[in-house]
N, C-alpha and C. Protein backbone atom coordinates (compact mmCIF):
# COMPACT_ATOMS: atom_id res chain seq x y z
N UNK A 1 14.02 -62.93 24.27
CA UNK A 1 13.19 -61.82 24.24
C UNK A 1 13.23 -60.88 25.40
N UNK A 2 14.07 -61.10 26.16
CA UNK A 2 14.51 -59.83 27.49
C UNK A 2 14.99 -58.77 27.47
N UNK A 3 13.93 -57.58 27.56
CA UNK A 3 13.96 -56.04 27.07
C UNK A 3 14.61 -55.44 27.83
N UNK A 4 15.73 -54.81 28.20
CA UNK A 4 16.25 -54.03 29.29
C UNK A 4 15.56 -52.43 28.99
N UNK A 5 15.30 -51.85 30.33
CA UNK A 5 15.21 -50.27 29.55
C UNK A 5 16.35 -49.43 29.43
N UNK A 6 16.01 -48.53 28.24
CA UNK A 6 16.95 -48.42 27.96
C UNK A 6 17.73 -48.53 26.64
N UNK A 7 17.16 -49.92 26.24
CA UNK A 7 18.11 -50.92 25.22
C UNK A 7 17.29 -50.52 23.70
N UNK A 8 17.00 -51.00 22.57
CA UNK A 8 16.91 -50.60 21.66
C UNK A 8 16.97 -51.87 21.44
N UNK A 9 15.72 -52.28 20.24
CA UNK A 9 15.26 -53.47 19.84
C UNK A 9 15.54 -53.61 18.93
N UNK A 10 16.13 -54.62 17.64
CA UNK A 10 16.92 -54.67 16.67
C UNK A 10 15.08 -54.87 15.63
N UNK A 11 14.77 -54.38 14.72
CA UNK A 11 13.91 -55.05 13.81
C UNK A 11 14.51 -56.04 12.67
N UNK A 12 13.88 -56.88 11.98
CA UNK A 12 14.14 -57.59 10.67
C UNK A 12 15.33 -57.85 11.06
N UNK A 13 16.36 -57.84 9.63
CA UNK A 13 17.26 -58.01 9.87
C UNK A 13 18.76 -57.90 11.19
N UNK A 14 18.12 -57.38 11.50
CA UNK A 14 19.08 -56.97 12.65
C UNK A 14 20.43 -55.81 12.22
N UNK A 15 20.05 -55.20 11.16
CA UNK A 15 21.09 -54.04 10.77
C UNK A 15 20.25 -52.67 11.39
N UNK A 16 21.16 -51.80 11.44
CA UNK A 16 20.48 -50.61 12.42
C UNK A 16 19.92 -50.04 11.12
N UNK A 17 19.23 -48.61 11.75
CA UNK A 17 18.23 -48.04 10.63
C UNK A 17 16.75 -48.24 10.02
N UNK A 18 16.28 -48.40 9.35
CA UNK A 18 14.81 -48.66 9.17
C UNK A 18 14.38 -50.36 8.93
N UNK A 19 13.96 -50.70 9.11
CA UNK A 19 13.53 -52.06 9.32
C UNK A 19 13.26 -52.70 7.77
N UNK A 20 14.01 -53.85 7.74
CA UNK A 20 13.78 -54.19 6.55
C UNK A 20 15.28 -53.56 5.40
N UNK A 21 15.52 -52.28 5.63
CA UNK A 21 16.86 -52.30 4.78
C UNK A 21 18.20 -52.30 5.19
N UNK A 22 18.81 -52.47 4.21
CA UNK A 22 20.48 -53.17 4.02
C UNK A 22 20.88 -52.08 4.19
N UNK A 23 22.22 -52.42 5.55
CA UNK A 23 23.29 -51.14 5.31
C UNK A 23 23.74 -50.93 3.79
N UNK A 24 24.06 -49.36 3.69
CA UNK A 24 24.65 -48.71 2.85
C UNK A 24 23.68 -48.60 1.69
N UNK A 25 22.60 -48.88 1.91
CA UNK A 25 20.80 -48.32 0.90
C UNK A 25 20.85 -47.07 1.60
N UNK A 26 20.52 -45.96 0.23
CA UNK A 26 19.95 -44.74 0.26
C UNK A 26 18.56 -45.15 -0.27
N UNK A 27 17.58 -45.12 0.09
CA UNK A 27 16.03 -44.90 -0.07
C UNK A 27 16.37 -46.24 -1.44
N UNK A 28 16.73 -47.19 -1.26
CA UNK A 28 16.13 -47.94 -2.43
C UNK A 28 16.77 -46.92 -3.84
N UNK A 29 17.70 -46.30 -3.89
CA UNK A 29 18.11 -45.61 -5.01
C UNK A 29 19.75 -46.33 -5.41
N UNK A 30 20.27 -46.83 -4.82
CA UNK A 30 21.59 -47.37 -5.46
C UNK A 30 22.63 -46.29 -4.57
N UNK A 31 23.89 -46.56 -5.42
CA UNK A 31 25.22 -45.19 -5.48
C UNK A 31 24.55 -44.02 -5.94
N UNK A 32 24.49 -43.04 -5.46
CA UNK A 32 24.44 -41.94 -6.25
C UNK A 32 24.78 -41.31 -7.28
N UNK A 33 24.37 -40.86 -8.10
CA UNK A 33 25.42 -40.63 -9.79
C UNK A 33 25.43 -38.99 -9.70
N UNK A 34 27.21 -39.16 -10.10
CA UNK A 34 27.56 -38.03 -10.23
C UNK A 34 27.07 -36.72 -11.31
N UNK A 35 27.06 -35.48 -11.16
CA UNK A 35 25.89 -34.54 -11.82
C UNK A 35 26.52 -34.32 -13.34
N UNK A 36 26.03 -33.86 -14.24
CA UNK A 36 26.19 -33.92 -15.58
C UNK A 36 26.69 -32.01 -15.44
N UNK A 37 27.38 -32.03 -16.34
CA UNK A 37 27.73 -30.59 -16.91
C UNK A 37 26.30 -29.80 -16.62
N UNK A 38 25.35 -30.12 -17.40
CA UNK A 38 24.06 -29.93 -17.95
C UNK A 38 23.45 -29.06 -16.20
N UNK A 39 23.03 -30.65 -15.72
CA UNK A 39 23.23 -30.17 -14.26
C UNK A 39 23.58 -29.07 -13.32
N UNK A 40 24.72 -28.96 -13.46
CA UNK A 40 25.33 -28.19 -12.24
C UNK A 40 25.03 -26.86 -13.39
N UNK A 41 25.55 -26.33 -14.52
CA UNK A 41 25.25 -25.29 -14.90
C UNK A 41 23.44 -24.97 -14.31
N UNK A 42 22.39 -25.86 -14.51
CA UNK A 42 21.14 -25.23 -14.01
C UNK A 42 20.82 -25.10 -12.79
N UNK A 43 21.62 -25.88 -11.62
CA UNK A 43 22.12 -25.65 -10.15
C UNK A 43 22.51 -24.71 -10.21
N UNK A 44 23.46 -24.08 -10.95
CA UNK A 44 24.36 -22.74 -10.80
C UNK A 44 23.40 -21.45 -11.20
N UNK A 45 22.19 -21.82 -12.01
CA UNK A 45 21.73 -20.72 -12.67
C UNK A 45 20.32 -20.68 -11.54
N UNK A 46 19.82 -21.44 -10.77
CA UNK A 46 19.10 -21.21 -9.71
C UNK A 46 19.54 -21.09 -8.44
N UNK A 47 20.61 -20.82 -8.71
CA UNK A 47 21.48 -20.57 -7.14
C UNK A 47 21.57 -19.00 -7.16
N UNK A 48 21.95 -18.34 -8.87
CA UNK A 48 22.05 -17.19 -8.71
C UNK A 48 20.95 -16.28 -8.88
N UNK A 49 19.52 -17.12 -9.28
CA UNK A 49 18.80 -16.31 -9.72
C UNK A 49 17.95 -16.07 -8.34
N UNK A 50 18.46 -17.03 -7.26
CA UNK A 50 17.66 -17.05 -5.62
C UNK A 50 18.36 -15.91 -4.99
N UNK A 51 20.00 -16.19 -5.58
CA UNK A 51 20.52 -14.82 -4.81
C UNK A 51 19.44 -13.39 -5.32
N UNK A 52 19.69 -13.54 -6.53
CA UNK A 52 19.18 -11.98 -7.25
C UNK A 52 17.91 -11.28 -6.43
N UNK A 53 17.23 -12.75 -6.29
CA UNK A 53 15.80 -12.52 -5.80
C UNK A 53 16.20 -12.00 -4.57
N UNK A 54 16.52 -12.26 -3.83
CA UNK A 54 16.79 -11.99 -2.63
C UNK A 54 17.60 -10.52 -2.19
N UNK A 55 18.53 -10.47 -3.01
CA UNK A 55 18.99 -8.79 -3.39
C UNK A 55 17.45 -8.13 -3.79
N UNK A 56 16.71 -8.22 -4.43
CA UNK A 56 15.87 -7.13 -4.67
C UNK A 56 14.92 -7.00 -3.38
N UNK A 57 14.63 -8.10 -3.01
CA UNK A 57 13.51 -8.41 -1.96
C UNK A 57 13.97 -7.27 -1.05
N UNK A 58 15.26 -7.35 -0.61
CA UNK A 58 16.26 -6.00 0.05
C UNK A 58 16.36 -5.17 -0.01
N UNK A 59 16.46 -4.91 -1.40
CA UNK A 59 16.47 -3.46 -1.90
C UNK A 59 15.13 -2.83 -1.85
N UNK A 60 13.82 -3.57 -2.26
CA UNK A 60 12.59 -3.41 -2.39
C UNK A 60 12.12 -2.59 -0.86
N UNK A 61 12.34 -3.54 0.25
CA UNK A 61 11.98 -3.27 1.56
C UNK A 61 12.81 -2.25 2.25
N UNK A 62 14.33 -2.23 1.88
CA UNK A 62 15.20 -0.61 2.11
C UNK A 62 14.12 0.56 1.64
N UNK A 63 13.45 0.55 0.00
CA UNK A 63 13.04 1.75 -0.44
C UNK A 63 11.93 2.23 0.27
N UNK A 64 11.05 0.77 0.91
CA UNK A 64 9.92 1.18 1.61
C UNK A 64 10.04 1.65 2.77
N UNK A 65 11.45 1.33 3.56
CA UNK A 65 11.52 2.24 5.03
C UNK A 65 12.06 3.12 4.58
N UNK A 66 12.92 3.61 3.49
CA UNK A 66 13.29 5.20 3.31
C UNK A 66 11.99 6.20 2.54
N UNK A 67 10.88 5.56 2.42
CA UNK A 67 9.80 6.10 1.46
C UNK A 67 9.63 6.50 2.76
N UNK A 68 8.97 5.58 3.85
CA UNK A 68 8.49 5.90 5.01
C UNK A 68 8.57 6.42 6.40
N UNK A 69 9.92 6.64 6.19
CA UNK A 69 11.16 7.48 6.87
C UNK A 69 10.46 9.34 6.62
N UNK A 70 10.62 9.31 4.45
CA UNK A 70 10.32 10.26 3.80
C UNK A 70 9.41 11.36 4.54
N UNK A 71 8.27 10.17 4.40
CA UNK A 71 6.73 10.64 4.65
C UNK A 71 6.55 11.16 6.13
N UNK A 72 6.98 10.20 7.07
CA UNK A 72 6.94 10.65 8.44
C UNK A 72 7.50 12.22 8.84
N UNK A 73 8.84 12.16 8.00
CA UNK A 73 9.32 13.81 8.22
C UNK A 73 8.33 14.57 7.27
N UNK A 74 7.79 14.58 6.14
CA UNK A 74 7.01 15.55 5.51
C UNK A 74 6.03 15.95 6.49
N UNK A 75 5.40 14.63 7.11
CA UNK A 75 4.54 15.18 8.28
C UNK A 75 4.58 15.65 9.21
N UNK A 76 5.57 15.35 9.39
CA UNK A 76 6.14 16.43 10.98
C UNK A 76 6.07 18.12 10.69
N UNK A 77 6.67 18.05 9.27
CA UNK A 77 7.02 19.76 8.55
C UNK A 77 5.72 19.90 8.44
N UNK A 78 5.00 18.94 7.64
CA UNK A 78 3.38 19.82 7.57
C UNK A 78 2.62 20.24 8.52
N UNK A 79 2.76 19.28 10.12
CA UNK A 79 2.04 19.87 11.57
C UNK A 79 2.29 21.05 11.87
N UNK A 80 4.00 21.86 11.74
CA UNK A 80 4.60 22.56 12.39
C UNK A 80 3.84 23.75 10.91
N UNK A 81 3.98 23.70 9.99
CA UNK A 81 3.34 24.61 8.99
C UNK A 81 2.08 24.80 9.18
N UNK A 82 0.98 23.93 9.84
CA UNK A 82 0.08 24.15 9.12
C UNK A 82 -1.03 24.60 11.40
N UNK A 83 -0.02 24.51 11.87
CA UNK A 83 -0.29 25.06 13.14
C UNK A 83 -1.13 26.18 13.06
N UNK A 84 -1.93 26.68 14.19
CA UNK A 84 -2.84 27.84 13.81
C UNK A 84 -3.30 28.16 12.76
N UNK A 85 -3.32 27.72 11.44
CA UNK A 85 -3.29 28.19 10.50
C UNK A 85 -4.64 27.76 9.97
N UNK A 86 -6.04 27.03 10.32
CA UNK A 86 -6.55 26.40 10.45
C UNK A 86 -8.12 27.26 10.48
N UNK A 87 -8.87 27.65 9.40
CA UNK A 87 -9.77 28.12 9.18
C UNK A 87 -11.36 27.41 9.34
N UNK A 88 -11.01 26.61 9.79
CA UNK A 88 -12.63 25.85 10.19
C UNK A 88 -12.92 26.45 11.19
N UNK A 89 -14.50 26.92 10.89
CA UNK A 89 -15.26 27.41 11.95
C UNK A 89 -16.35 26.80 12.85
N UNK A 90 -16.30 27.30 13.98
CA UNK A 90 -17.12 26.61 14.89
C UNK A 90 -18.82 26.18 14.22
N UNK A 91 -19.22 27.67 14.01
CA UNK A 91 -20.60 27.83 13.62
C UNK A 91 -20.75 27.01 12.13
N UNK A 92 -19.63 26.50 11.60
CA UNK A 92 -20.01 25.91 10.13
C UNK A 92 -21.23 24.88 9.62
N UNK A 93 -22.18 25.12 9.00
CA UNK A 93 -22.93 24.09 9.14
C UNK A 93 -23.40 23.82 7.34
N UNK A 94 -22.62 24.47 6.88
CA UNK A 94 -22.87 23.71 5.61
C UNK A 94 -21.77 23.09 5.02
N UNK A 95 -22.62 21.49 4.89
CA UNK A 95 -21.29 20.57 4.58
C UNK A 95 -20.71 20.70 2.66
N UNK A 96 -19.74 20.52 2.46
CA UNK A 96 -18.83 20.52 1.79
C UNK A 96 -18.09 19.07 1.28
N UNK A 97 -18.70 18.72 0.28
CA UNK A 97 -18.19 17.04 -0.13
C UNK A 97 -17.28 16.93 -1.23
N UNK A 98 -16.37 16.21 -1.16
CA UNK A 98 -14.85 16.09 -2.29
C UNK A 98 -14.48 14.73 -2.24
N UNK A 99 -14.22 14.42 -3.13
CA UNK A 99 -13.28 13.13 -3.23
C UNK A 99 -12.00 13.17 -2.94
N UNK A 100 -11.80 12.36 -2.26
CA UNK A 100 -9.97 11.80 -1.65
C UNK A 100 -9.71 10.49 -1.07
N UNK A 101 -8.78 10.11 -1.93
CA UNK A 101 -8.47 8.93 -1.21
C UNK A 101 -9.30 7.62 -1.89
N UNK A 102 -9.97 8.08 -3.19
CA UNK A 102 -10.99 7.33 -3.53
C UNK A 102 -12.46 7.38 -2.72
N UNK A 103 -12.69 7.65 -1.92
CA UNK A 103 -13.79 8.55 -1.30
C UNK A 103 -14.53 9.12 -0.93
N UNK A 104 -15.65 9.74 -0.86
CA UNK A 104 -16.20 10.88 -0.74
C UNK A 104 -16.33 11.30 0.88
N UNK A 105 -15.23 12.45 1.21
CA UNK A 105 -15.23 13.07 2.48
C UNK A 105 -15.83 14.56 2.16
N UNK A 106 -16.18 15.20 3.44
CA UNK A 106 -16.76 16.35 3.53
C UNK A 106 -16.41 17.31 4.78
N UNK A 107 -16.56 18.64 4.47
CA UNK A 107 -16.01 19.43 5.51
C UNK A 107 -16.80 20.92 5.44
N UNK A 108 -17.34 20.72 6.97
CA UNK A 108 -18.28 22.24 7.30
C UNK A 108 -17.98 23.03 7.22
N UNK A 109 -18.30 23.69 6.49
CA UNK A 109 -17.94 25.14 6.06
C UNK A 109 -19.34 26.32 6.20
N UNK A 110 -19.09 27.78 5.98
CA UNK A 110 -19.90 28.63 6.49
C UNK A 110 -20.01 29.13 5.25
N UNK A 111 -21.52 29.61 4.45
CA UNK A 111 -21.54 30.32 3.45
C UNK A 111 -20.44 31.11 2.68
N UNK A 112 -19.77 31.84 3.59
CA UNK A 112 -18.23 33.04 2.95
C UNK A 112 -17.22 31.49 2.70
N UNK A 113 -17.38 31.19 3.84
CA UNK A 113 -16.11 30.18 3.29
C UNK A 113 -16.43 28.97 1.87
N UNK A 114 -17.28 28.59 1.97
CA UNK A 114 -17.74 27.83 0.26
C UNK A 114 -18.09 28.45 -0.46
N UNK A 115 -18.04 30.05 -0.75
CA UNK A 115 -17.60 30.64 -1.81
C UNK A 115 -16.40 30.33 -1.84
N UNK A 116 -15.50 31.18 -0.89
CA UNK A 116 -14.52 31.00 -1.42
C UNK A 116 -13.60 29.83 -1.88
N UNK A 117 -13.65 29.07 -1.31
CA UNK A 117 -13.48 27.18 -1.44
C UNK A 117 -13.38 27.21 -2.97
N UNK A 118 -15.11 27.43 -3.68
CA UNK A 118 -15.61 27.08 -4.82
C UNK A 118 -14.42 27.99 -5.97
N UNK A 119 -14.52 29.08 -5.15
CA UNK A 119 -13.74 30.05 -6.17
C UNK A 119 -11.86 29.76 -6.07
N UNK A 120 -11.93 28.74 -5.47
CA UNK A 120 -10.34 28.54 -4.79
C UNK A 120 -9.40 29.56 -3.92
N UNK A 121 -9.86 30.48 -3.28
CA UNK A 121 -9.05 30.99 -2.90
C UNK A 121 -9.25 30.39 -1.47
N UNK A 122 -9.38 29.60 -1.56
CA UNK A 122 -9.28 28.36 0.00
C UNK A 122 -9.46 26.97 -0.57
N UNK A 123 -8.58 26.07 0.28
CA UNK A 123 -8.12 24.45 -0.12
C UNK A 123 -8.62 24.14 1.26
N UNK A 124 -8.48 22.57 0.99
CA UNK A 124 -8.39 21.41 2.46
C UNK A 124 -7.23 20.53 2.23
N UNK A 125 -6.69 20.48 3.50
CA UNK A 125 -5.63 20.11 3.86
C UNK A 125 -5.59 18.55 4.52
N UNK A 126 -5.61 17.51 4.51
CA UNK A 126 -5.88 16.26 5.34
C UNK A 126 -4.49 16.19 6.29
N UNK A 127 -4.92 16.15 7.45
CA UNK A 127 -3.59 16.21 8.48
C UNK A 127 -4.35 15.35 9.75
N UNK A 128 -3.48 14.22 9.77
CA UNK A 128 -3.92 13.22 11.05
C UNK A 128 -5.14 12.93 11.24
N UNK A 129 -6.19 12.51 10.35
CA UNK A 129 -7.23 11.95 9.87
C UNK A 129 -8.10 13.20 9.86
N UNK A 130 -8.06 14.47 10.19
CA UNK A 130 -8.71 15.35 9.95
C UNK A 130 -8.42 16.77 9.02
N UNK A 131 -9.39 17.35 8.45
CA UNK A 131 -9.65 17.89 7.01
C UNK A 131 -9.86 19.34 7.32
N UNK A 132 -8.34 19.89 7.20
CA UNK A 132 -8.43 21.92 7.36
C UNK A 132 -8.40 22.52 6.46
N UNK A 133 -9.52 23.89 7.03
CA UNK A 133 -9.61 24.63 6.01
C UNK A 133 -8.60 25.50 5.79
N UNK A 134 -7.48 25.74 4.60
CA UNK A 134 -6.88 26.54 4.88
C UNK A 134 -7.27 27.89 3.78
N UNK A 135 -5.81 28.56 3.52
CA UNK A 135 -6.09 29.89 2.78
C UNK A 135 -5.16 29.35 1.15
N UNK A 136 -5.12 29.58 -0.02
CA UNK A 136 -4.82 29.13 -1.28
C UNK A 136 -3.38 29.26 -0.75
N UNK A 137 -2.86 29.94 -0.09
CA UNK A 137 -1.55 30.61 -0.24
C UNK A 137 -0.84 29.04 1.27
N UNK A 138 -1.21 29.21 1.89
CA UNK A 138 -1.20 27.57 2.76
C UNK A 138 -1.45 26.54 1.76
N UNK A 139 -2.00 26.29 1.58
CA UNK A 139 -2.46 25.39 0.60
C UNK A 139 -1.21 25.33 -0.65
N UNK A 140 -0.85 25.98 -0.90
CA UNK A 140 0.52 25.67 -1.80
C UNK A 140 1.51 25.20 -0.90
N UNK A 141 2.01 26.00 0.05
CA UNK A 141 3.10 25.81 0.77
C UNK A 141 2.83 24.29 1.22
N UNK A 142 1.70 23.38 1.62
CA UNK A 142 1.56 22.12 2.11
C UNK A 142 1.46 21.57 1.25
N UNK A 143 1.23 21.69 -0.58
CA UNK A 143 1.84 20.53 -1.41
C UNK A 143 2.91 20.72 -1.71
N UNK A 144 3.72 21.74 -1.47
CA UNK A 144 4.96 21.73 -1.63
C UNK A 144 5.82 20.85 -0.65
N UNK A 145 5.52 20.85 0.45
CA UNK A 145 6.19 20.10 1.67
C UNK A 145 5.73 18.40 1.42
N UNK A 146 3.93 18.23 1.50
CA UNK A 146 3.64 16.94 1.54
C UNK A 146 2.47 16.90 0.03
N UNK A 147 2.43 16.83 -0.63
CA UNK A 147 1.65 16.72 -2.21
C UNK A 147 0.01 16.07 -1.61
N UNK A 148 0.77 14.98 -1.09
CA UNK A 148 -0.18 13.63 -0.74
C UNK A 148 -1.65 14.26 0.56
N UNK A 149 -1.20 15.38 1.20
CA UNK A 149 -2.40 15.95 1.85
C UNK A 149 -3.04 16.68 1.29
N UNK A 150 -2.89 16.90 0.32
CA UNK A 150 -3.54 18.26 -0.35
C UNK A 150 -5.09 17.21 -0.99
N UNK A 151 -6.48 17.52 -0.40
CA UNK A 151 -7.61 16.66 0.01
C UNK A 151 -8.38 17.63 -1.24
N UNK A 152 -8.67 19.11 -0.87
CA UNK A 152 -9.21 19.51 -1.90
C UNK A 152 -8.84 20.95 -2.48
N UNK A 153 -8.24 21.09 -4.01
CA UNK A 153 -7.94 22.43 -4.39
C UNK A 153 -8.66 22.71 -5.42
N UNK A 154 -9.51 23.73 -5.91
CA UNK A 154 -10.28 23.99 -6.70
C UNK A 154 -9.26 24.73 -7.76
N UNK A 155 -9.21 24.78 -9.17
CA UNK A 155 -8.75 25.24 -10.03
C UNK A 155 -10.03 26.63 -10.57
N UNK A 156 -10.18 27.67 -10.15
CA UNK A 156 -11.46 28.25 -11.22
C UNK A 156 -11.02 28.80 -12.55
N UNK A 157 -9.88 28.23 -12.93
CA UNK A 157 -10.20 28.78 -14.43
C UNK A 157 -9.46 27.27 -15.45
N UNK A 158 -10.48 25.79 -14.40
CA UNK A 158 -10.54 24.88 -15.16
C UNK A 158 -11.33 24.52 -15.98
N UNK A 159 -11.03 24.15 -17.55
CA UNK A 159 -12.93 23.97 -18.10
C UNK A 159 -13.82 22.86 -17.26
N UNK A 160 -14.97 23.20 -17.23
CA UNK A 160 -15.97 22.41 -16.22
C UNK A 160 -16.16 20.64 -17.31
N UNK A 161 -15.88 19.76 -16.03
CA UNK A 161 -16.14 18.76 -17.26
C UNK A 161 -17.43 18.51 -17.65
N UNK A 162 -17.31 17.57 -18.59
CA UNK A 162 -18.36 17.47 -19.25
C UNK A 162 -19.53 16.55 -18.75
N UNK A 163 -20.76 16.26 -18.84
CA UNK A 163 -21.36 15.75 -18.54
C UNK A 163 -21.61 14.47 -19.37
N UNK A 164 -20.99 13.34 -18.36
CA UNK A 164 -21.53 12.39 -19.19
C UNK A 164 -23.00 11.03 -19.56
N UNK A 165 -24.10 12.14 -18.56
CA UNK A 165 -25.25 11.72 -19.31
C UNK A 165 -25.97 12.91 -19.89
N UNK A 166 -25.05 13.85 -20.71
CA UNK A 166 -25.68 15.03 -21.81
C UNK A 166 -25.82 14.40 -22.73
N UNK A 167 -25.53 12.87 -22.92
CA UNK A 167 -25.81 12.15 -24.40
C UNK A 167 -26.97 11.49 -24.58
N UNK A 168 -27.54 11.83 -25.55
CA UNK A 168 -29.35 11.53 -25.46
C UNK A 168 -29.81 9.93 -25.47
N UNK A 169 -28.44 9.45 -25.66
CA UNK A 169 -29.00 7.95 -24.91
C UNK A 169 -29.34 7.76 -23.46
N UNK A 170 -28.97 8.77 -23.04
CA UNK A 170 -29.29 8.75 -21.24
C UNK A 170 -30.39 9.45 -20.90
N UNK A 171 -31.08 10.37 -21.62
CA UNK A 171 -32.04 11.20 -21.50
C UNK A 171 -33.03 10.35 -21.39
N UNK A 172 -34.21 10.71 -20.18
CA UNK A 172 -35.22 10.46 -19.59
C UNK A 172 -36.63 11.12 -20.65
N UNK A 173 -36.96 9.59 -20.89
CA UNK A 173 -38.10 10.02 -21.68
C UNK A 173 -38.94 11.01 -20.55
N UNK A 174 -40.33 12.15 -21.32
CA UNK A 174 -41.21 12.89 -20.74
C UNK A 174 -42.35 12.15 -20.21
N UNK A 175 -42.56 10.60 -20.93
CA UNK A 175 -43.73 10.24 -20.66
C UNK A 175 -43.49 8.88 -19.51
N UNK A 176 -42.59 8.55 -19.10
CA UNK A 176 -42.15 8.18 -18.10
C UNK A 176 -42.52 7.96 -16.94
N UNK A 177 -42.97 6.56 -16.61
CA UNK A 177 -43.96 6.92 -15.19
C UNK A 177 -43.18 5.59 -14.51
N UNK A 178 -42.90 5.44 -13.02
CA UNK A 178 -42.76 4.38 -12.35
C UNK A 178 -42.75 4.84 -10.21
């Protein structure tokens, strides 16, 4: 029983490897058996369908840095367009609310200017988390460059939609008290 250090202690049998088994045992499984036709064709058909995956996964993540490549230059063109150009006024104090982005954002505007807003001959522009007022004629030129900023454009000769509690199941009885 004299341990040198160093040395390596034989278990069970005294064959190297895990204690207790016989050289030339794979896990208690025998010889290995060779693969069937059957086999290797469905080896072969998940070998190529990992490649495939893997080609798209590639292709997928190429489209998203050239999407985002895209976008970064649209924005650059829209800063350099939309420079000075920028109709928000100091004194504005009546707010102005629109949906974007799923949303509801808003932007101060001055009596003349939410007419005109309402009547469209002025849009909002979303540029670097903040919301300009511009002129209709800006306002085209920046969905033309970037689509995706264009925050709010009024159409006035859209039909107004419809209301959907004008249906008299929604109507508030008169005698109604709470």
């Amino acid at each position: 029983g004299e341990h040198k250090p160093g040395e390596r202690r034989a278990h069970g049998n005294g064959a190297p490897g895990k204690p207790g088994q016989q050289r030339g045992q794979g896990h208690g499984q025998g010889p290995r058996k060779p693969r069937t036709a059957e086999e290797m064709d469905l080896a072969k058909a998940y070998a190529i369908r990992a490649q495939r995956e893997k080609e798209e996964r590639i292709e997928t993540e190429r489209l998203k840095q050239e999407e985002a490549r895209q976008r970064r230059e649209a924005k650059v063109k829209l800063e350099e367009l939309l420079k000075d150009k920028s109709l928000n006024a100091e004194a504005a104090d009546i707010a102005r609310h629109f949906p974007y982005g799923g949303k509801i954002k808003r932007i101060y505007v001055t009596a003349e200017q939410l007419k005109a807003l309402n009547a469209g001959e002025l849009g909002v522009v979303q540029l670097n988390g903040r919301y300009l007022l511009v002129t209709a004629e800006v306002l085209a030129q920046s969905e033309a460059v970037f689509a995706a900023s264009v925050a709010l454009k009024v159409d006035p000769n859209a039909p107004a939609e419809e209301d959907p509690y004008a249906d008299p199941q929604y109507q508030v009885p008169d005698d109604l008290v709470w």
